[in-house]
N, C-alpha and C. Protein backbone atom coordinates (compact mmCIF):
# COMPACT_ATOMS: atom_id res chain seq x y z
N UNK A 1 -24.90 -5.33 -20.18
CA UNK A 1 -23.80 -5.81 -20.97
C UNK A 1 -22.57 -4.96 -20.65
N UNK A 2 -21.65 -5.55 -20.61
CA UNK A 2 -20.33 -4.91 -20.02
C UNK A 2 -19.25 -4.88 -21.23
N UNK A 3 -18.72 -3.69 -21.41
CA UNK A 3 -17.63 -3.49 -22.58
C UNK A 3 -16.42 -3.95 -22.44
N UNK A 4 -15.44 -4.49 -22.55
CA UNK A 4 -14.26 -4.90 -22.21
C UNK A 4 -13.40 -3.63 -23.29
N UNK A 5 -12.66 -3.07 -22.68
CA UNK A 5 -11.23 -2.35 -23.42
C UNK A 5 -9.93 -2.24 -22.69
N UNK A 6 -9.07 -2.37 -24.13
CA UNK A 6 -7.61 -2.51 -23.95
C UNK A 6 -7.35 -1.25 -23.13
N UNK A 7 -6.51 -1.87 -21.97
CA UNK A 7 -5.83 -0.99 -21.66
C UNK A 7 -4.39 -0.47 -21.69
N UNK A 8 -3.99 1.03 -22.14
CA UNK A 8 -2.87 1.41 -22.80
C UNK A 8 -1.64 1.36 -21.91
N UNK A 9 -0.56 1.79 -22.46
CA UNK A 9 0.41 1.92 -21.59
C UNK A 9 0.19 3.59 -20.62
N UNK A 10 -0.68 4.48 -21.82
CA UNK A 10 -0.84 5.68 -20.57
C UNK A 10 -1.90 5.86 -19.90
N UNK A 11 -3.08 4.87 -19.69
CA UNK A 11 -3.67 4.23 -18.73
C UNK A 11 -2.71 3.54 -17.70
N UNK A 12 -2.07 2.66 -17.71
CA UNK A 12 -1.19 2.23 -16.47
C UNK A 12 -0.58 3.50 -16.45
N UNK A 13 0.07 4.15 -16.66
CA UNK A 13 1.18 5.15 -15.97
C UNK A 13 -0.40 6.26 -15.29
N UNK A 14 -1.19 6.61 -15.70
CA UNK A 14 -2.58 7.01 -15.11
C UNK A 14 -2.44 6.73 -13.87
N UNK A 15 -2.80 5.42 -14.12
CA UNK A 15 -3.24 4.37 -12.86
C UNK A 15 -2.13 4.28 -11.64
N UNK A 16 -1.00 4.23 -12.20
CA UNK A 16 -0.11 4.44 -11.23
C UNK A 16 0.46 5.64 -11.00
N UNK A 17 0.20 6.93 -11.57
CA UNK A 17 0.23 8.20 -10.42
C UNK A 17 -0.94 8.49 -10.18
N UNK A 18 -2.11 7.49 -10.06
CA UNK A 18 -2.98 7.82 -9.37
C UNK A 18 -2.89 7.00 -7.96
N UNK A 19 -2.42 5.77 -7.82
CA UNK A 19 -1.97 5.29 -6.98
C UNK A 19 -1.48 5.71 -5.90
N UNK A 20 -0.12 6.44 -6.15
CA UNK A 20 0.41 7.19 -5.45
C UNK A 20 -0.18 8.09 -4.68
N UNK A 21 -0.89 9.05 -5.57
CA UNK A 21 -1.34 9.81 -5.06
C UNK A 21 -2.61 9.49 -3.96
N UNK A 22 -3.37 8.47 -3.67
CA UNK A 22 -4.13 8.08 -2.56
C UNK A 22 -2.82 7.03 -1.69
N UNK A 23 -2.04 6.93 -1.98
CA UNK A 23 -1.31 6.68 -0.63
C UNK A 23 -0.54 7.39 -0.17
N UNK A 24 0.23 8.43 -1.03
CA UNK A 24 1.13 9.42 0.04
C UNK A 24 0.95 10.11 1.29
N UNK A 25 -0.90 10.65 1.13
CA UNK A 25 -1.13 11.25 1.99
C UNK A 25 -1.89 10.09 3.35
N UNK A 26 -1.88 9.34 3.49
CA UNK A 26 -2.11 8.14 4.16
C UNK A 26 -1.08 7.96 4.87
N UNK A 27 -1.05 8.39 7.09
CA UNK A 27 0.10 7.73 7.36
C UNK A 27 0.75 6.65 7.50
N UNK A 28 -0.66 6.19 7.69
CA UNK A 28 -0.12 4.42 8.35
C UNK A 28 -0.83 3.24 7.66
N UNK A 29 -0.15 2.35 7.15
CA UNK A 29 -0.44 1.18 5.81
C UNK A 29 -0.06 0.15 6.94
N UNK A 30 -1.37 -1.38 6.53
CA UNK A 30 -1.55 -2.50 7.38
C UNK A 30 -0.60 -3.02 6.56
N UNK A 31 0.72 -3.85 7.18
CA UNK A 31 1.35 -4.54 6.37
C UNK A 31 1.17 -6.03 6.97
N UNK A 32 1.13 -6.75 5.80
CA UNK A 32 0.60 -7.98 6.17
C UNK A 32 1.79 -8.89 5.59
N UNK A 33 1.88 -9.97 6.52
CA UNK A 33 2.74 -11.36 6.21
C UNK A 33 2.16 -12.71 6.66
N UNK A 34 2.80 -13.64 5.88
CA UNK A 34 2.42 -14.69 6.55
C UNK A 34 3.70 -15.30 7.09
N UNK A 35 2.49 -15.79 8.90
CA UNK A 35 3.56 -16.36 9.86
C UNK A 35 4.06 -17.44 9.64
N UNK A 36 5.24 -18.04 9.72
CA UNK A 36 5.75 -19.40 9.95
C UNK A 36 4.39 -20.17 10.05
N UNK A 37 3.27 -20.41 11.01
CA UNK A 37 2.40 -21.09 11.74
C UNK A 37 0.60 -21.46 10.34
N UNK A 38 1.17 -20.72 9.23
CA UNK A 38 0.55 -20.29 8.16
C UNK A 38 -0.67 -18.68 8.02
N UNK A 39 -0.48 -18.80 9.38
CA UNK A 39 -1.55 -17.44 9.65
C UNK A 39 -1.14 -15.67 9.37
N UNK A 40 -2.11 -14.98 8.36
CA UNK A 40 -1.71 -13.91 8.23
C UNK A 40 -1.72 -13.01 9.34
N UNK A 41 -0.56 -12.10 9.51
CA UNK A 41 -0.51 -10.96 10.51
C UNK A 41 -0.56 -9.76 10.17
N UNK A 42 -1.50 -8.94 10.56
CA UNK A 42 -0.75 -7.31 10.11
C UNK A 42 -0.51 -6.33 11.35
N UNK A 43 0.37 -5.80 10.65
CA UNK A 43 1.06 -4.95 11.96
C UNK A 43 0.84 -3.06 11.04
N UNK A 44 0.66 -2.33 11.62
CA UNK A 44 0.36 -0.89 11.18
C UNK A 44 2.26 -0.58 11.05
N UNK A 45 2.40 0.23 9.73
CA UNK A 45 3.45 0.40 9.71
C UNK A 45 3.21 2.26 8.17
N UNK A 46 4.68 2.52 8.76
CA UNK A 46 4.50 3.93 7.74
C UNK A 46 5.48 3.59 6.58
N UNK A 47 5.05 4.44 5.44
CA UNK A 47 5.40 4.48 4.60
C UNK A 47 6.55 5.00 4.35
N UNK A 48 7.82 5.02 4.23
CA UNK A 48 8.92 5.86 4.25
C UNK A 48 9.02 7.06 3.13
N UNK A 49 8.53 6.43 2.13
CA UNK A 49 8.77 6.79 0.39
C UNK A 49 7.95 8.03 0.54
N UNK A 50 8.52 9.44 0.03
CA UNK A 50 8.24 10.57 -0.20
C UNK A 50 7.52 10.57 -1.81
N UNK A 51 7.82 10.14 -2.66
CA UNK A 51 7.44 9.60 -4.17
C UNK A 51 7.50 8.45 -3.74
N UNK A 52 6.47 7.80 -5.16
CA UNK A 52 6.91 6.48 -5.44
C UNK A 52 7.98 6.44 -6.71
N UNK A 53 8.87 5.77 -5.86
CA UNK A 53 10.47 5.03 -6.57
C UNK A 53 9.97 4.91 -8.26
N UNK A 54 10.86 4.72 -9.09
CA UNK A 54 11.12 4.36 -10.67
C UNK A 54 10.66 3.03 -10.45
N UNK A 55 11.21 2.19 -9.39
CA UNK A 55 11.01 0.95 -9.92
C UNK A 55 9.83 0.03 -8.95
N UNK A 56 8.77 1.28 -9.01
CA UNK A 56 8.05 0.79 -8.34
C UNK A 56 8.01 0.27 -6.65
N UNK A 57 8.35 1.00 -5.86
CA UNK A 57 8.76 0.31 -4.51
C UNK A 57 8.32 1.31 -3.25
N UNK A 58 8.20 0.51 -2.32
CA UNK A 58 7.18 1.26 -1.23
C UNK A 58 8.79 0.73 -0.43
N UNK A 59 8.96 1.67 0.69
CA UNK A 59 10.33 1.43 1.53
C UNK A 59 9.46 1.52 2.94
N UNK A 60 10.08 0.87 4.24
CA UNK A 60 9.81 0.73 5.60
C UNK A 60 11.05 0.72 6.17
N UNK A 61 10.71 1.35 7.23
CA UNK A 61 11.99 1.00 8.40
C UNK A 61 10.98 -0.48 9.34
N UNK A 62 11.73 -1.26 9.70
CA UNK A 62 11.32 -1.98 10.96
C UNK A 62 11.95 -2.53 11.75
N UNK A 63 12.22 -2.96 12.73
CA UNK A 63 12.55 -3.87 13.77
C UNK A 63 13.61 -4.87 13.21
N UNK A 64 14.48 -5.37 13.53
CA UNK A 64 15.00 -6.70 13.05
C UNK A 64 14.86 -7.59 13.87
N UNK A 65 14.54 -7.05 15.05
CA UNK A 65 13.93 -8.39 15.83
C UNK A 65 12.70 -9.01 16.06
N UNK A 66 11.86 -7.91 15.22
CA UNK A 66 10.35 -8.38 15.24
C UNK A 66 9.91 -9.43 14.33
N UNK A 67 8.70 -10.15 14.72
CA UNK A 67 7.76 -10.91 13.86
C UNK A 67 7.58 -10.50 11.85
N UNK A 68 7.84 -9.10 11.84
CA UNK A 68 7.78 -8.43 10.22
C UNK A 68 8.68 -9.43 9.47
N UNK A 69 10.18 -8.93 9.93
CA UNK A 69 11.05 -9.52 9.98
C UNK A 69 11.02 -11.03 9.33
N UNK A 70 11.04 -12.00 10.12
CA UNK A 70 10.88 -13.05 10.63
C UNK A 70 10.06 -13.69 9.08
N UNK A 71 8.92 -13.09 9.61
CA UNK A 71 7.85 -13.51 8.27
C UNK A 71 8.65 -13.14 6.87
N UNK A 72 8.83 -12.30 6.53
CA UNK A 72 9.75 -11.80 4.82
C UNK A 72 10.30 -12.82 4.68
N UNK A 73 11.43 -13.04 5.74
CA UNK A 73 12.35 -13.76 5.64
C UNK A 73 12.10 -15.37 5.01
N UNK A 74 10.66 -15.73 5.38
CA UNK A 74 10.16 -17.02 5.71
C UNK A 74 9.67 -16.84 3.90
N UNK A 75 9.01 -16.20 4.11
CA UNK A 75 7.70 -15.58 2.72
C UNK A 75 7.81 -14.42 2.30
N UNK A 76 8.47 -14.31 1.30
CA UNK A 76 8.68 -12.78 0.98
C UNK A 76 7.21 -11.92 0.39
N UNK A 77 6.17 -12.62 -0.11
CA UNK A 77 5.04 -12.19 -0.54
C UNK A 77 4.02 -11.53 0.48
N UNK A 78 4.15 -9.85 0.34
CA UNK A 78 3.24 -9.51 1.10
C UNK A 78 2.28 -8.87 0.77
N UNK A 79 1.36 -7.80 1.60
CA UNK A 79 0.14 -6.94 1.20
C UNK A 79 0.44 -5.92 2.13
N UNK A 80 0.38 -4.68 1.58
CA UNK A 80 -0.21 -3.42 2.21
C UNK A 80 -1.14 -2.77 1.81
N UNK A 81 -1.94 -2.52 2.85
CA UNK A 81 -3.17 -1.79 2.69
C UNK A 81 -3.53 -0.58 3.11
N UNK A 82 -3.93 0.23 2.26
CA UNK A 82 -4.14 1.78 3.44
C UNK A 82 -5.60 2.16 3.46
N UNK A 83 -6.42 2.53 4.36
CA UNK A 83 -7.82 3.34 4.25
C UNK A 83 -7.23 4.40 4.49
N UNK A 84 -7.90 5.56 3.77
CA UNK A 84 -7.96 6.96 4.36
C UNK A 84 -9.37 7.15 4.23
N UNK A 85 -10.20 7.32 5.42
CA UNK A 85 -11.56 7.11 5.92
C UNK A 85 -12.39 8.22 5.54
N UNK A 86 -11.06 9.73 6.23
CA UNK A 86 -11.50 10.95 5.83
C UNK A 86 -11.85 11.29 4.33
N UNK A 87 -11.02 10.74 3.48
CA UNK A 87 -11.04 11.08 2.12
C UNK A 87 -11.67 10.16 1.05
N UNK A 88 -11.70 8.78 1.99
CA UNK A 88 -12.53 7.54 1.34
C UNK A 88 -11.94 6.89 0.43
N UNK A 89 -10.54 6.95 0.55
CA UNK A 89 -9.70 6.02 -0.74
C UNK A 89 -8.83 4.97 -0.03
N UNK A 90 -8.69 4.07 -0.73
CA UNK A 90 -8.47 2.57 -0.27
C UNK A 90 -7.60 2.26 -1.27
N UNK A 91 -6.48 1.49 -0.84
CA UNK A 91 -5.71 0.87 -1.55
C UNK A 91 -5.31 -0.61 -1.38
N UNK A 92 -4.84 -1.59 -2.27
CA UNK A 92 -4.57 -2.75 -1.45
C UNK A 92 -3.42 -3.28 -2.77
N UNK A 93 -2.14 -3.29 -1.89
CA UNK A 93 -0.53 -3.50 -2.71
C UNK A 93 -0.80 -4.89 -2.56
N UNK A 94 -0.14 -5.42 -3.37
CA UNK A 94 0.84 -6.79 -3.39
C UNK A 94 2.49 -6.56 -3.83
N UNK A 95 3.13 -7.61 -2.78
CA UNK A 95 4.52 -7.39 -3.69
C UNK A 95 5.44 -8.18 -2.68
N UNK A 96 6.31 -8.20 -3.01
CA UNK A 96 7.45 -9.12 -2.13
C UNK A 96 8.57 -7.95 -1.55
N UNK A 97 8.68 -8.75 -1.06
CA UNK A 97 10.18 -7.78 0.66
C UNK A 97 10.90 -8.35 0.61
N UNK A 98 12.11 -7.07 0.53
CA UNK A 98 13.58 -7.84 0.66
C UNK A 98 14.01 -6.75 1.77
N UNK A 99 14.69 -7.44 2.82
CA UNK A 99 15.39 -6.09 3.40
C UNK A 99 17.22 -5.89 2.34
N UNK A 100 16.71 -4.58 2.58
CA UNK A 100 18.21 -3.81 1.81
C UNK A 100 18.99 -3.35 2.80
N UNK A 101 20.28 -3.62 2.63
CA UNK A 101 21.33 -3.13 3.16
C UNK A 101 21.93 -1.72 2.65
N UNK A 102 21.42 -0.76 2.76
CA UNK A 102 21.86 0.32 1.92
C UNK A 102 21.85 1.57 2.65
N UNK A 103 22.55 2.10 3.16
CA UNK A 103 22.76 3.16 4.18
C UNK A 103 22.45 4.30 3.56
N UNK A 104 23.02 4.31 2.38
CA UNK A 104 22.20 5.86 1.93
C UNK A 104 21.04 5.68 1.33
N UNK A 105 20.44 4.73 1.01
CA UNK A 105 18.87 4.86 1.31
C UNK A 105 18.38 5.16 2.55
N UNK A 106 19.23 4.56 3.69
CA UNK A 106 18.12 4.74 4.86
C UNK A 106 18.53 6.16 5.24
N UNK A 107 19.75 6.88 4.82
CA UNK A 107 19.81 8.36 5.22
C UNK A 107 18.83 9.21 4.53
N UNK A 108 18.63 8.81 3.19
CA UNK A 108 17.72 9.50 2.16
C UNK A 108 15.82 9.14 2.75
N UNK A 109 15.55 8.32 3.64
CA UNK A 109 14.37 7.99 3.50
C UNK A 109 13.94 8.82 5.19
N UNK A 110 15.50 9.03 6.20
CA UNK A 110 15.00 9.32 7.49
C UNK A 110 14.31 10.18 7.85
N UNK A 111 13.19 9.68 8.79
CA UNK A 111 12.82 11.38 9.67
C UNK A 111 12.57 11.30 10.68
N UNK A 112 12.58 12.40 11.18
CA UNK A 112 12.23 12.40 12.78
C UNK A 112 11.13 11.53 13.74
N UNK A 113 10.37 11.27 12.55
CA UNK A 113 9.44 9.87 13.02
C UNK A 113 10.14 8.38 13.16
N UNK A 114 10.90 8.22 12.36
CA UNK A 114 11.39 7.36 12.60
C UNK A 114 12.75 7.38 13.73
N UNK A 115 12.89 8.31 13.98
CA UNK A 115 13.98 8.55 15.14
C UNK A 115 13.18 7.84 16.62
N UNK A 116 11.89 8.13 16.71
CA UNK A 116 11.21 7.98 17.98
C UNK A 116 11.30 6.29 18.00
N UNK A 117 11.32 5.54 16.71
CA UNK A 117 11.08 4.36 17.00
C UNK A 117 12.81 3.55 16.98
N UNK A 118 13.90 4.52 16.13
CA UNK A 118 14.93 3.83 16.56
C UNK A 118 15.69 4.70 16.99
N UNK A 119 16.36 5.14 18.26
CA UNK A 119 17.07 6.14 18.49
C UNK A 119 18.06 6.57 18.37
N UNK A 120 18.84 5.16 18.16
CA UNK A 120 20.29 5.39 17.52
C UNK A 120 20.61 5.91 15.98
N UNK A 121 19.56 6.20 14.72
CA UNK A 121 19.59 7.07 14.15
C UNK A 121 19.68 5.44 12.77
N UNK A 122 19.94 6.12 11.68
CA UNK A 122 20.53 5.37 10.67
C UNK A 122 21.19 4.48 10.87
N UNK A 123 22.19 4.60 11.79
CA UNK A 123 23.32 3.38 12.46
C UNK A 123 22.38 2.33 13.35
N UNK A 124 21.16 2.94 13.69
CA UNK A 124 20.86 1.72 14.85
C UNK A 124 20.89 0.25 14.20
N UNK A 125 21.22 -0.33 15.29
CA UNK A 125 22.06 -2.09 14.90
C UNK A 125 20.07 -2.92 14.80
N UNK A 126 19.43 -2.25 15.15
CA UNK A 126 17.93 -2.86 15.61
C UNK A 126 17.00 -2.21 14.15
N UNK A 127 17.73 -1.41 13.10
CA UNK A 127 17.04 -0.77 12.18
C UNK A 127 17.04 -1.69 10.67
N UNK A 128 15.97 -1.79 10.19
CA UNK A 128 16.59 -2.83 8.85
C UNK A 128 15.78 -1.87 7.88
N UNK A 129 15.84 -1.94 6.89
CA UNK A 129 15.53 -0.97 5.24
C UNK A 129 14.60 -1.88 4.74
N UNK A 130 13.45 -1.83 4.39
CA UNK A 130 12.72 -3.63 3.99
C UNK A 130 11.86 -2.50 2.55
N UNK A 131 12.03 -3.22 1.21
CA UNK A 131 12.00 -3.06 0.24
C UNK A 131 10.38 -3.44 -0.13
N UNK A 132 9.50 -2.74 -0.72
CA UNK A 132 8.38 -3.65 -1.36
C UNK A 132 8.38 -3.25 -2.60
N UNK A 133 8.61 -4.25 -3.50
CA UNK A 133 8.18 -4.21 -4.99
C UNK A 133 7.01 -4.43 -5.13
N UNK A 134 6.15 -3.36 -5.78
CA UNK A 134 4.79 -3.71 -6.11
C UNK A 134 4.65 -4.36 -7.04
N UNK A 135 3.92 -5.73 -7.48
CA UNK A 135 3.61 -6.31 -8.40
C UNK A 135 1.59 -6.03 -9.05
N UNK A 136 1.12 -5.79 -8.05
CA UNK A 136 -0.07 -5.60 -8.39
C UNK A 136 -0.71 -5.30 -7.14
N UNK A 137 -1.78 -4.04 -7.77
CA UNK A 137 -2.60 -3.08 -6.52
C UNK A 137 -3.57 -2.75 -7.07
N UNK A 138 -4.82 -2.35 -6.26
CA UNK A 138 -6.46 -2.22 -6.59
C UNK A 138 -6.40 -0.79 -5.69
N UNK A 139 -7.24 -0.46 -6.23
CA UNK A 139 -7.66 1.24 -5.19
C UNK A 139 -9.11 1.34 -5.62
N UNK A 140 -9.88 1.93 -4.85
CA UNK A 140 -11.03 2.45 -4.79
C UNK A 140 -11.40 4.02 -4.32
N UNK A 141 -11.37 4.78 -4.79
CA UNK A 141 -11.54 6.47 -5.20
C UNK A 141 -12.51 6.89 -4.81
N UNK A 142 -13.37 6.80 -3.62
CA UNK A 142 -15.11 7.34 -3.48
C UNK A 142 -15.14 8.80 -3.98
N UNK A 143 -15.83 9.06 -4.84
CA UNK A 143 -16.09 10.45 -5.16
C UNK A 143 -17.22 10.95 -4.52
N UNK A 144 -18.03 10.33 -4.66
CA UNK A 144 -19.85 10.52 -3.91
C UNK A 144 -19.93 10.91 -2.82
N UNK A 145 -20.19 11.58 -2.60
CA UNK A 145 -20.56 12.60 -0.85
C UNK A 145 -21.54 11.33 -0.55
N UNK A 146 -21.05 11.73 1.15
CA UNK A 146 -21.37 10.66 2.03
C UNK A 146 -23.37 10.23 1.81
N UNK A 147 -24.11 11.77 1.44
CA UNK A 147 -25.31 11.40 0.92
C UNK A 147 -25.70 10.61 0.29
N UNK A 148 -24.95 10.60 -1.27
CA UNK A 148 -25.00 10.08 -2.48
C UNK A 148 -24.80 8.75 -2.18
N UNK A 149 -23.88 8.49 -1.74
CA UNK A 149 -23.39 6.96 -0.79
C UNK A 149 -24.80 6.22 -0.41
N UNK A 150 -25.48 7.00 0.92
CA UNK A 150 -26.33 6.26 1.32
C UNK A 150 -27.47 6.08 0.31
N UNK A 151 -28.09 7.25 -0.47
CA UNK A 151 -28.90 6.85 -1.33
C UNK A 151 -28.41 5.93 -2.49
N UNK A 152 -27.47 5.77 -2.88
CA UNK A 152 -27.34 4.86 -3.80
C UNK A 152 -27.48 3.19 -3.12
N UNK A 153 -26.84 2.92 -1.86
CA UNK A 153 -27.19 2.18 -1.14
C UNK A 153 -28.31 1.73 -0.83
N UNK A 154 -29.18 2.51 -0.62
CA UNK A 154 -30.96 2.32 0.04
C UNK A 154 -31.45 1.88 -1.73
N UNK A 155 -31.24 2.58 -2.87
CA UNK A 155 -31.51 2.44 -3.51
C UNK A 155 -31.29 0.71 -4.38
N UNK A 156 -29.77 0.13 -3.62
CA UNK A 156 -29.62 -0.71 -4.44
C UNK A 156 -30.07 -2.06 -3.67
N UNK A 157 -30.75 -2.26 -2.26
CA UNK A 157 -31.54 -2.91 -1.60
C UNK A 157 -32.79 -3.04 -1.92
N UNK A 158 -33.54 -1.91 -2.85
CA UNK A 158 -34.75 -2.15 -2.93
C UNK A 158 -34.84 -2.66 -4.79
N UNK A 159 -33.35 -2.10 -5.43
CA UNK A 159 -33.88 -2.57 -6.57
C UNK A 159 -33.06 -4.19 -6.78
N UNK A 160 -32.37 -4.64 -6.13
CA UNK A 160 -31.33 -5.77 -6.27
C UNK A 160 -30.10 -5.39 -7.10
N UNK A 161 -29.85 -4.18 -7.53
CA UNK A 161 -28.63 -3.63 -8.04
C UNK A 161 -27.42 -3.51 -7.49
N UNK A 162 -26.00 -3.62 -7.78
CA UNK A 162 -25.45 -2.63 -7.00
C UNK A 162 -25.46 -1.14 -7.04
N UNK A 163 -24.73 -1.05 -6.25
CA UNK A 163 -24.69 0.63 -6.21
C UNK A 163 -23.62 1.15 -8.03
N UNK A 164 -24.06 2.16 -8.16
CA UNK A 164 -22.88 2.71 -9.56
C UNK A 164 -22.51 4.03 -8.97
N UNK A 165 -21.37 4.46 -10.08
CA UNK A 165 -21.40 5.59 -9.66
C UNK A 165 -20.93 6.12 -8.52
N UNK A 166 -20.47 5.56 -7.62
CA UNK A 166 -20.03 5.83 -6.05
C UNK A 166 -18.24 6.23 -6.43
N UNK A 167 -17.54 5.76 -6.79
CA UNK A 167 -16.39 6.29 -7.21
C UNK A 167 -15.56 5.79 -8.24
N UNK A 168 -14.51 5.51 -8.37
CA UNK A 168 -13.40 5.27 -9.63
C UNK A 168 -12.62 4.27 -8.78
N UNK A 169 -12.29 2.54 -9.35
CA UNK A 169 -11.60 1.93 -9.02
C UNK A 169 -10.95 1.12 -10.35
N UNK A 170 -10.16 0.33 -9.82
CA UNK A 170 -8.60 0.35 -10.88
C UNK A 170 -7.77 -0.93 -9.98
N UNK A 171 -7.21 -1.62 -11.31
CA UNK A 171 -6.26 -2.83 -10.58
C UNK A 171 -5.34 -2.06 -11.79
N UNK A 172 -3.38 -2.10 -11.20
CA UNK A 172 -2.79 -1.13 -11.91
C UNK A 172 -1.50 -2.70 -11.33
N UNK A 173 -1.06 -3.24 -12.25
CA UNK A 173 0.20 -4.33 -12.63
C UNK A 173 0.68 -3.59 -12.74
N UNK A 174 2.15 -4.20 -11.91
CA UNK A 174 3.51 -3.93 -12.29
C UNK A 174 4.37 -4.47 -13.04
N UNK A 175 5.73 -4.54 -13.61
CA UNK A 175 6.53 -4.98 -14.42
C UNK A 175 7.46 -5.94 -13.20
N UNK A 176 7.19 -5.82 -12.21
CA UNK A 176 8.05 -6.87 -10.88
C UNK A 176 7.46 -7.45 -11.07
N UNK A 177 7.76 -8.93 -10.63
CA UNK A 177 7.00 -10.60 -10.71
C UNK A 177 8.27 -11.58 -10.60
């Protein structure tokens, strides 16, 4: 039997600096769109955002001539996803893209990583600012050493269970929509 409880407002604020905190240290998030052609794409892309923003928002530099692009433009509804394999935490965003025109964001967000991909700096004419409002995200937290993992596993094949106990997961809504 499964308990259902309300969840508070300092459960979500929980939930969402816990959020954060399994994606900051994560370099590279699958960002996904859908193509003109209806088919989803993901392309590996970094996270710009040092914190996560007040109003909820994950920032990217990308291409303006690429496919990323292209797709927002078409469908603003996207997904980013991050594994961190080493540490075993998983995240999976929803939210819509806008590119922003805002120069001192993109001075405030630059770094030297992103220099390699546009060289002309903040000014490059090929650089766009692309916005994600999170509306809703799931994470999965493995706590269980990689042991515990497999025995709970072996264990839940022979009894028809799932596994418990393996870590802490969470769907954490936003106030965007």
């Amino acid at each position: 039997m499964s308990v259902s409880r309300t969840v508070t407002p300092a459960d979500e604020a929980d939930r969402r600096h816990k959020l954060w905190n399994l994606i900051k240290d994560t370099r590279f998030a699958m960002f996904t769109t859908r193509h003109a052609n209806g088919h989803l794409h993901s392309r590996p892309m970094t996270t710009q955002n040092r914190s996560v923003d007040e109003d909820d928002t994950l920032w990217f530099f990308m291409s303006r001539s690429g496919d990323p692009l292209s797709d927002v433009a078409q469908d603003p509804v996207v997904n980013v996803s991050y594994a961190n394999t080493d540490a075993d935490h998983y995240v999976s965003v929803s939210g819509r893209a806008t590119v922003v025109e805002d120069r001192a964001k993109r001075e405030a967000l630059w770094s030297k990583a992103a220099q390699a991909w546009f060289p002309n700096g903040v000014d490059d004419p090929d650089l766009a600012l692309v916005q994600v409002k999170i509306t809703h995200a799931s994470y999965w937290d493995v706590k269980a050493s990689k042991l515990t993992q497999l025995y709970e596993m072996a264990k839940s094949v022979v009894t028809g269970e799932p596994p418990e106990k393996l870590g802490e997961t969470a769907e954490v809504r936003m106030n965007a929509g």
